[in-house]
Protein backbone atom coordinates (compact mmCIF):
# COMPACT_ATOMS: atom_id res chain seq x y z
CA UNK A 1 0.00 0.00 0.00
CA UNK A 2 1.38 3.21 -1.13
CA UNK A 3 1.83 5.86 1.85
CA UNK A 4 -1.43 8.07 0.11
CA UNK A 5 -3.26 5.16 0.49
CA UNK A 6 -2.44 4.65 3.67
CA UNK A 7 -3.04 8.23 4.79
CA UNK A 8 -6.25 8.05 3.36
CA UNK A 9 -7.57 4.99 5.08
CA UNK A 10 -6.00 6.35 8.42
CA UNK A 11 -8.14 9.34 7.83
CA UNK A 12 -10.86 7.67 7.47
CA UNK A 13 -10.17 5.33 10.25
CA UNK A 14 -9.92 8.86 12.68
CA UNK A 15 -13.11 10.11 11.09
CA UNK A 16 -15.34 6.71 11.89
CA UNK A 17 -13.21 6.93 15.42
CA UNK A 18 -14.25 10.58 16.40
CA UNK A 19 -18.22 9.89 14.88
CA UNK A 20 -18.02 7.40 16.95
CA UNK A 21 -16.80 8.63 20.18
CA UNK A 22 -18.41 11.75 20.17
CA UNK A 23 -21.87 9.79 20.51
CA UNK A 24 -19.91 7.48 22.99
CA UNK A 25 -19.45 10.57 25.20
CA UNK A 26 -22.89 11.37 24.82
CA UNK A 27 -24.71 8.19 25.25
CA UNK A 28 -22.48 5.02 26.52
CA UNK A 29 -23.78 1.87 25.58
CA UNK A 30 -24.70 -1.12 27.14
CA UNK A 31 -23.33 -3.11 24.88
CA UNK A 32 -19.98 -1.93 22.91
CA UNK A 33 -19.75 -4.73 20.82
CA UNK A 34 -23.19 -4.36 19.50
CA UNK A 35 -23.05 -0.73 18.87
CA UNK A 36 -19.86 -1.21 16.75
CA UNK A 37 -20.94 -3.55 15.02
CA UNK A 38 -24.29 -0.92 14.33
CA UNK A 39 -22.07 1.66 13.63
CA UNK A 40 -19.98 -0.10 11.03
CA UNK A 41 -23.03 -1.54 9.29
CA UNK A 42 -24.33 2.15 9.02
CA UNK A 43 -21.01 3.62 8.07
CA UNK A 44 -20.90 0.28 5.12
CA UNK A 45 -23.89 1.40 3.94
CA UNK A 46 -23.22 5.21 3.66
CA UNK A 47 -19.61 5.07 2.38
CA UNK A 48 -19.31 1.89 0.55
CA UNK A 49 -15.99 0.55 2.32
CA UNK A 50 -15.78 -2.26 4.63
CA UNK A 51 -15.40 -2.90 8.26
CA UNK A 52 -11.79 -3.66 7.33
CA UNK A 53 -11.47 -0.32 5.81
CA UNK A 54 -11.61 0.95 9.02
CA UNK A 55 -9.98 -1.59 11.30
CA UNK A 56 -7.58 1.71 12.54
CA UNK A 57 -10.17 3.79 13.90
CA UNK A 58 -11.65 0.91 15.15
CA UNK A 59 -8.26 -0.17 17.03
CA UNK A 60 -8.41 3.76 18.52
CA UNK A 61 -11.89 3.55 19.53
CA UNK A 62 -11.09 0.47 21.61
CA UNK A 63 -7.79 2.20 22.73
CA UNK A 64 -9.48 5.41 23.96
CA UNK A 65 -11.75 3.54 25.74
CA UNK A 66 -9.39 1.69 27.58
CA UNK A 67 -7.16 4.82 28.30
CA UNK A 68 -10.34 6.42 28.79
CA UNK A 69 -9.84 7.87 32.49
CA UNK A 70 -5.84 8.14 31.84
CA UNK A 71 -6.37 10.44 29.34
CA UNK A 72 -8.99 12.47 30.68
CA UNK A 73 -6.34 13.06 33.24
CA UNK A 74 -4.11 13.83 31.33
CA UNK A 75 -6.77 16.55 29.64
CA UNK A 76 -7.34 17.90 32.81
CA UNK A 77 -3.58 18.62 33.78
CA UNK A 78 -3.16 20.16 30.53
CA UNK A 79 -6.40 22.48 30.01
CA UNK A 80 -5.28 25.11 32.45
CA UNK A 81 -8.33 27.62 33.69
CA UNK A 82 -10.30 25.46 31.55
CA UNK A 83 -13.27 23.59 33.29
CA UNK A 84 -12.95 19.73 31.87
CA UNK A 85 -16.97 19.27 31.58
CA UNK A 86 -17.21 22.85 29.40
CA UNK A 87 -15.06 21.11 26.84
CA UNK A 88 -16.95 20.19 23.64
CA UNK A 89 -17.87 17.45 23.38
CA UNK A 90 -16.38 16.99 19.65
CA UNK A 91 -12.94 19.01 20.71
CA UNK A 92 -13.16 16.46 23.74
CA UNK A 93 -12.78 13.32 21.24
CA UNK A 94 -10.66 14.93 19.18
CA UNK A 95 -7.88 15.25 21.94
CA UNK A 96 -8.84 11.64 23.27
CA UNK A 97 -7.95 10.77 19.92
CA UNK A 98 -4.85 12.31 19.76
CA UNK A 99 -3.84 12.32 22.83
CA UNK A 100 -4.60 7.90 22.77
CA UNK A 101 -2.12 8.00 19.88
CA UNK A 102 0.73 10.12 21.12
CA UNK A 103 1.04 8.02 24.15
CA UNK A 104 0.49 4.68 22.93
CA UNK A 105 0.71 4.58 19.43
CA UNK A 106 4.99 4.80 19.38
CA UNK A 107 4.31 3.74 15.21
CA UNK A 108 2.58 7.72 14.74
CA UNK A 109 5.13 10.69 15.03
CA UNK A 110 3.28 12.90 17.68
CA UNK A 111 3.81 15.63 15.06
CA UNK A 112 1.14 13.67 12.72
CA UNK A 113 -1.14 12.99 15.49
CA UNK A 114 -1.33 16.99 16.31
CA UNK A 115 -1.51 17.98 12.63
CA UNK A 116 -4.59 15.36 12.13
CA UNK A 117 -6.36 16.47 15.47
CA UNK A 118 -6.23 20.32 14.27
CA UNK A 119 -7.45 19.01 10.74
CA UNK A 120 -10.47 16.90 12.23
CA UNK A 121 -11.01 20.01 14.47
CA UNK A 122 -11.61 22.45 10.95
CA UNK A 123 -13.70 19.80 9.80
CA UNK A 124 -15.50 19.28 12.87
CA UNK A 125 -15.52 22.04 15.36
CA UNK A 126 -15.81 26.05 15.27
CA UNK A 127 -12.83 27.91 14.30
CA UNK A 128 -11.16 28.86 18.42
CA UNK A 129 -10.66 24.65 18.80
CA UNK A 130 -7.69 24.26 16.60
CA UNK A 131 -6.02 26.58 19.01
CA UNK A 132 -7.27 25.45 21.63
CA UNK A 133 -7.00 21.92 20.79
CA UNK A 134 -2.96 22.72 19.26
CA UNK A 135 -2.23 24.28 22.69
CA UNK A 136 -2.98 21.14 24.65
CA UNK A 137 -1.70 19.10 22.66
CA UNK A 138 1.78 21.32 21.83
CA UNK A 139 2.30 20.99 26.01
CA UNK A 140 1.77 16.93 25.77
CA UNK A 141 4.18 16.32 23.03
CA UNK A 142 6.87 18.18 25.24
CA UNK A 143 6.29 15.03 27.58
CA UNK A 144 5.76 11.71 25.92
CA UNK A 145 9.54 11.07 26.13
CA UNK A 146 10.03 10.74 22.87
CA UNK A 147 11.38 12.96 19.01
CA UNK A 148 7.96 14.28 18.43
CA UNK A 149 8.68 13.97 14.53
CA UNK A 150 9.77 10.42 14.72
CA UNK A 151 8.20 6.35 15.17
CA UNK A 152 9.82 4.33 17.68
């Protein structure tokens, strides 16, 4: 696979994962499993690519999840004078996101994972998040202990 295609399907694969979590963060299922599998089906249908096509976003859905309350820490350290619940929602998964892959994603420069979180954040959110959402992140990458512009 060429490295376009690649950074196409990866961008796809954060797209499904930040559709996803943002209704995560609004309504938390009782099953996860089943509402993936929902999701998926709906996203097949709209988009035309399959489950597979999306097997990235669906490995940082689960990650996020799982990292859930370390990263909401970690959030919460970083958004000085910023009250955590006031965060929107969608700037919220966004920096989940991001955040999920700087710290345990060592294949994803940090540098990419900011850069994709302020371009989800112009495609998503109002036009304050990307600073708001490059200022948080900027402070993390100073402290992931590793070259921000380089895989380990």
């Amino acid at each position: 696979m060429s490295n376009k295609a690649l950074f196409a399907k990866r961008r796809d694969g954060r797209v499904a994962a930040l559709q996803f979590l943002f209704a995560w963060s609004l309504n938390r299922p009782a099953n996860l499993a089943d509402d993936l599998a929902i999701f998926f089906t709906n996203l097949e249908a709209v988009d035309a690519k399959p489950r597979e096509h999306y097997a990235f976003g669906e490995e940082i859905i689960h990650g996020v999840i799982e990292h859930c309350d370390e990263i909401d820490g970690r959030i919460r350290g970083l958004a000085q004078n910023w009250d955590f619940d006031r965060i929107a929602k969608i700037d919220l998964a966004i920096l989940r996101i991001a955040i999920f892959e700087m710290i345990h994603r060592t294949d994803i420069p940090p540098v990419v994972s900011i850069n994709e979180a302020i371009d989800l954040s112009k495609l998503f959110s109002n036009a304050d998040a990307k600073r708001f959402i490059n200022g948080i992140l900027d402070k993390l990458k100073d402290h992931v202990g590793r070259d921000a512009r380089k895989v380990t």
